[in-house]
N, C-alpha and C. Protein backbone atom coordinates (compact mmCIF):
# COMPACT_ATOMS: atom_id res chain seq x y z
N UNK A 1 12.71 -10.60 -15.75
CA UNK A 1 11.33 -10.87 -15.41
C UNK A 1 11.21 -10.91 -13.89
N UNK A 2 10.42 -9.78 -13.60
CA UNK A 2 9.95 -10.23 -12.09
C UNK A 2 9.24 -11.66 -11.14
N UNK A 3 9.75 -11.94 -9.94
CA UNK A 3 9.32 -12.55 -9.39
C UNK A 3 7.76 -12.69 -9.28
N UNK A 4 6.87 -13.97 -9.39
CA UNK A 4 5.63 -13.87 -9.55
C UNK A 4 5.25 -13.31 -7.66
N UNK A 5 4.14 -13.38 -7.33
CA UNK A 5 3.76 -12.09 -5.77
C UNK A 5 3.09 -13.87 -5.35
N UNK A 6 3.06 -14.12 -4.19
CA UNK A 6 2.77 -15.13 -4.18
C UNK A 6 1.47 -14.78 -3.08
N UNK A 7 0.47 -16.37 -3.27
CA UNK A 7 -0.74 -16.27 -2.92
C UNK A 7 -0.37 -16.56 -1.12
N UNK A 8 -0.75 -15.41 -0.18
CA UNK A 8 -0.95 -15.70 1.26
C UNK A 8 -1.58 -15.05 1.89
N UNK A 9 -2.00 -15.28 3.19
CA UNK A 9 -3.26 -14.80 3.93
C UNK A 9 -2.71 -13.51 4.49
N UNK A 10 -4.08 -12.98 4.66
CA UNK A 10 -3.24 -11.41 5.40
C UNK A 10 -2.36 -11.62 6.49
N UNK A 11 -2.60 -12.57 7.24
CA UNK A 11 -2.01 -12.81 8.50
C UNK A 11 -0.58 -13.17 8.75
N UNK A 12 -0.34 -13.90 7.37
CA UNK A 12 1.01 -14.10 6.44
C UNK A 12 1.79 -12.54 5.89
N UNK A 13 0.86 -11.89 5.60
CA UNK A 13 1.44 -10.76 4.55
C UNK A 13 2.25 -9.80 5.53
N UNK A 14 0.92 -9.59 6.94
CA UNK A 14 0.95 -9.03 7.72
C UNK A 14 2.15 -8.73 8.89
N UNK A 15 2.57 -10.40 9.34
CA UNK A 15 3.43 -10.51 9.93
C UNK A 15 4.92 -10.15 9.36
N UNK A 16 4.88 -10.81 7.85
CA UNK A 16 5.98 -10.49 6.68
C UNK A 16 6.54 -8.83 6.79
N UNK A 17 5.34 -7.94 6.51
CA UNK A 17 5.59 -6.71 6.35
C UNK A 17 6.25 -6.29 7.67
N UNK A 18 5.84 -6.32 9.11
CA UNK A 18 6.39 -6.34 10.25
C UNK A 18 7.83 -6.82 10.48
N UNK A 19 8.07 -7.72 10.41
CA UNK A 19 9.30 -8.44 9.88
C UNK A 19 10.37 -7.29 9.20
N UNK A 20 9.73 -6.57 7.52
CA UNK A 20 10.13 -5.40 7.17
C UNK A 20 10.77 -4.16 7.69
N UNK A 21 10.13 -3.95 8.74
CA UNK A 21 10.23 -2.80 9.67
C UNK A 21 8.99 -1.92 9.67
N UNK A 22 8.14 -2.19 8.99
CA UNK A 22 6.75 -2.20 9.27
C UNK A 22 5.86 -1.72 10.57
N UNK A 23 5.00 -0.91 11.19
CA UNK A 23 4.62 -1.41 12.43
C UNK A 23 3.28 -0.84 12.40
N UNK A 24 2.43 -1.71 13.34
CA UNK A 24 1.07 -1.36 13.00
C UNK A 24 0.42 0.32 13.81
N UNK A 25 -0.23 1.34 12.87
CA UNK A 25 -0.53 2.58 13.51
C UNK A 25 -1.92 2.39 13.79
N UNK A 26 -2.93 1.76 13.15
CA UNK A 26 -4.59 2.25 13.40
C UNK A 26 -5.02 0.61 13.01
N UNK A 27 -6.09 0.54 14.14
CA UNK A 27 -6.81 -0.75 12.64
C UNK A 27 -8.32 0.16 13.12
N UNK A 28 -9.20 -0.28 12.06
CA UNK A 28 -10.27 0.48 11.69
C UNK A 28 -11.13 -1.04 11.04
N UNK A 29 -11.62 -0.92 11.60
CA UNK A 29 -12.79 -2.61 11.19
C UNK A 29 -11.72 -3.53 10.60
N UNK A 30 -11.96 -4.11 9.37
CA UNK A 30 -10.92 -5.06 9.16
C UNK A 30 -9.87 -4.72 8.08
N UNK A 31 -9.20 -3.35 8.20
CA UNK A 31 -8.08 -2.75 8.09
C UNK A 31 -7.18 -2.16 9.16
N UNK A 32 -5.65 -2.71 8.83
CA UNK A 32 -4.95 -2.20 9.42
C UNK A 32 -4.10 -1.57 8.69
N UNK A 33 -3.80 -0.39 9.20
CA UNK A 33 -2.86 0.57 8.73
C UNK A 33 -1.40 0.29 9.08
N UNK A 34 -0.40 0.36 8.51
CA UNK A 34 0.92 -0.09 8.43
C UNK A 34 1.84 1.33 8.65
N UNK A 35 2.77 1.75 9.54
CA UNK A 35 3.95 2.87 8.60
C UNK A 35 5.26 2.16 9.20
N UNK A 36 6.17 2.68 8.28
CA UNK A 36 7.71 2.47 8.13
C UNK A 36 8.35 3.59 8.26
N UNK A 37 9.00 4.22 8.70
CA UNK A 37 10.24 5.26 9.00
C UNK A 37 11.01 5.16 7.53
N UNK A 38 11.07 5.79 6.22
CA UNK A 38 12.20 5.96 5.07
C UNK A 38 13.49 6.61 5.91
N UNK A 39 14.61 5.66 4.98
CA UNK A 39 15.41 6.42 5.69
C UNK A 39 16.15 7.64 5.35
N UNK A 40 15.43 8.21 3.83
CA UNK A 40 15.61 9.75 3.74
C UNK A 40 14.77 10.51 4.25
N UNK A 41 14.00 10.44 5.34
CA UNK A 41 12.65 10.97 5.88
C UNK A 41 11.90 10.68 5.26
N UNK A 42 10.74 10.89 5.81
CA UNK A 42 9.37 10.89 6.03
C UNK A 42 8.84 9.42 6.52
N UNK A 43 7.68 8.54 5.74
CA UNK A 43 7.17 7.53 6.06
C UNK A 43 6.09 6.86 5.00
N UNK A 44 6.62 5.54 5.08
CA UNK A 44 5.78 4.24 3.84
C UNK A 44 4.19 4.38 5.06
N UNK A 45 3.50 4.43 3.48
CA UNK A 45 2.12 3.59 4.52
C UNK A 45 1.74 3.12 3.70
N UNK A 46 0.82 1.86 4.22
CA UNK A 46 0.35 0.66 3.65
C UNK A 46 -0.76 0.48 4.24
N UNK A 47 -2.30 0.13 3.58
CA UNK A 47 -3.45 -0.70 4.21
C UNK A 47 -3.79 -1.78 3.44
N UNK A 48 -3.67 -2.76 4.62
CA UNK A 48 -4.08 -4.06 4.40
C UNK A 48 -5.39 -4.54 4.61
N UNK A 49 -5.63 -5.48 3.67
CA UNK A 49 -7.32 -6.05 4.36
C UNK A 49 -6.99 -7.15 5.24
N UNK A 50 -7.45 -7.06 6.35
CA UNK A 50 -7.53 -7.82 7.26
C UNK A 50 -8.50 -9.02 6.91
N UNK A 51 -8.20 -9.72 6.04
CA UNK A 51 -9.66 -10.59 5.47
C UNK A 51 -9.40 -12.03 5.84
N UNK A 52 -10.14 -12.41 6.13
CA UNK A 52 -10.08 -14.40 6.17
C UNK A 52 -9.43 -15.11 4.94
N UNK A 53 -8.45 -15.94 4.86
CA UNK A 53 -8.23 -16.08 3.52
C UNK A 53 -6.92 -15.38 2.69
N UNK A 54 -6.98 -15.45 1.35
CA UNK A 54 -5.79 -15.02 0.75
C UNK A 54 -5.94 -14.27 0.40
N UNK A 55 -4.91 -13.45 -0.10
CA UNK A 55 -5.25 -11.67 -0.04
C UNK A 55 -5.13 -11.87 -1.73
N UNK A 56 -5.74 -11.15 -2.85
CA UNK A 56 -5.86 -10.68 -4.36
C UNK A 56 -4.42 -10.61 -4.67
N UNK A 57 -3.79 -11.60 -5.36
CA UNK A 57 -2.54 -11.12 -5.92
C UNK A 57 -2.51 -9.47 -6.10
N UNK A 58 -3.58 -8.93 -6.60
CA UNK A 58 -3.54 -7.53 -7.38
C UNK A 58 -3.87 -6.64 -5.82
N UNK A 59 -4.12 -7.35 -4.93
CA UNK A 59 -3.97 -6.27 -3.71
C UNK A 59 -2.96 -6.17 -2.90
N UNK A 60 -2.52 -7.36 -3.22
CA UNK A 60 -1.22 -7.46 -2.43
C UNK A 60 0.02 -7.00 -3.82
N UNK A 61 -0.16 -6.54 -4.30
CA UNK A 61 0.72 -6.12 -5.61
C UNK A 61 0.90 -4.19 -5.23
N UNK A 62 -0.58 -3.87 -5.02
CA UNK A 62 -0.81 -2.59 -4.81
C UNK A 62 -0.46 -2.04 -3.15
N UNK A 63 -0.40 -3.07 -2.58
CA UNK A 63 -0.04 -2.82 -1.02
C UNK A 63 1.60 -2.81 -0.92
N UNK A 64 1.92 -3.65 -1.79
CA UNK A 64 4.25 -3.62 -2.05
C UNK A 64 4.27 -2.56 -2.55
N UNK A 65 3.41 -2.32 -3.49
CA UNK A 65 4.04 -0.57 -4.04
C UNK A 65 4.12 0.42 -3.23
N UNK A 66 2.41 0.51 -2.68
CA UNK A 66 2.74 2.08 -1.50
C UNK A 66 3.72 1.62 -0.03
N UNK A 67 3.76 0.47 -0.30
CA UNK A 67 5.14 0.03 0.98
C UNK A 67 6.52 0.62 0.81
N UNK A 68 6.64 0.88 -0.78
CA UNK A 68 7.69 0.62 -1.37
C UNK A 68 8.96 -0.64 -0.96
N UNK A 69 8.15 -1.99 -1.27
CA UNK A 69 8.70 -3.11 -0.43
C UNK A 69 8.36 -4.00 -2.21
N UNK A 70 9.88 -4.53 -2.28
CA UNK A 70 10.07 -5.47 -3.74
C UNK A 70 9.11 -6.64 -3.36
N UNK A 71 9.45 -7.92 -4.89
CA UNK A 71 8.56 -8.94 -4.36
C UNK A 71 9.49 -10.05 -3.42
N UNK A 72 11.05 -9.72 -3.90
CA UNK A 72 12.09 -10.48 -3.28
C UNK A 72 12.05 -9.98 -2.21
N UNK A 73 11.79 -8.58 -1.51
CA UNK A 73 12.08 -8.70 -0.26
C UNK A 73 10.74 -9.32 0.57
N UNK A 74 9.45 -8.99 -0.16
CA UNK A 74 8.56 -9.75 0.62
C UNK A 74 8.60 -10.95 0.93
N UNK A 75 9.11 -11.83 -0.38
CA UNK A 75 9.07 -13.23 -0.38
C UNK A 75 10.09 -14.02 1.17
N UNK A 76 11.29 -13.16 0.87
CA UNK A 76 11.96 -13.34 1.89
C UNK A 76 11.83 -13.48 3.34
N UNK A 77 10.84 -12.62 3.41
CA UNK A 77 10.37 -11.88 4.69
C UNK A 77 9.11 -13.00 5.29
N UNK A 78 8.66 -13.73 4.06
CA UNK A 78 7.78 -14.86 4.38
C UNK A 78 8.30 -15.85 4.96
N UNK A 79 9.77 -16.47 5.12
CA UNK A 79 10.16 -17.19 5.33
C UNK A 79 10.79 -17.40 6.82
């Protein structure tokens, strides 16, 4: 059974993903665009809502996937 995605603010998620290897390419009103270097080539991208508050379990569920970033490594990465 997977780890439950836990409830935190973008600003939390944000810094976490950075942490990742993450780094910020564009922000565009209150999105910021995320990419990562894979290390079989090419590149992860991720947009986050830059929102006040806690981000939708189910958005922040859909933002680890196109990261391709687990929930253990996020959780980790919170800490």
């Amino acid at each position: 059974m997977s780890p439950r995605i836990p409830l935190v603010s973008s600003r939390k998620a944000l810094a976490a993903l950075k942490r990742l290897g993450f780094e910020e390419a564009r922000r565009e009103g209150s999105h910021v665009t995320l990419i990562r270097e894979r290390v079989g080539g090419g590149k992860d991208v991720t947009v986050l809502i830059d929102a006040k508050g806690e981000i939708p379990r189910w958005t922040l569920k859909s933002t680890l996937e196109l990261g391709r970033v687990t929930v253990e490594e996020f959780t980790s990465a919170l800490r």
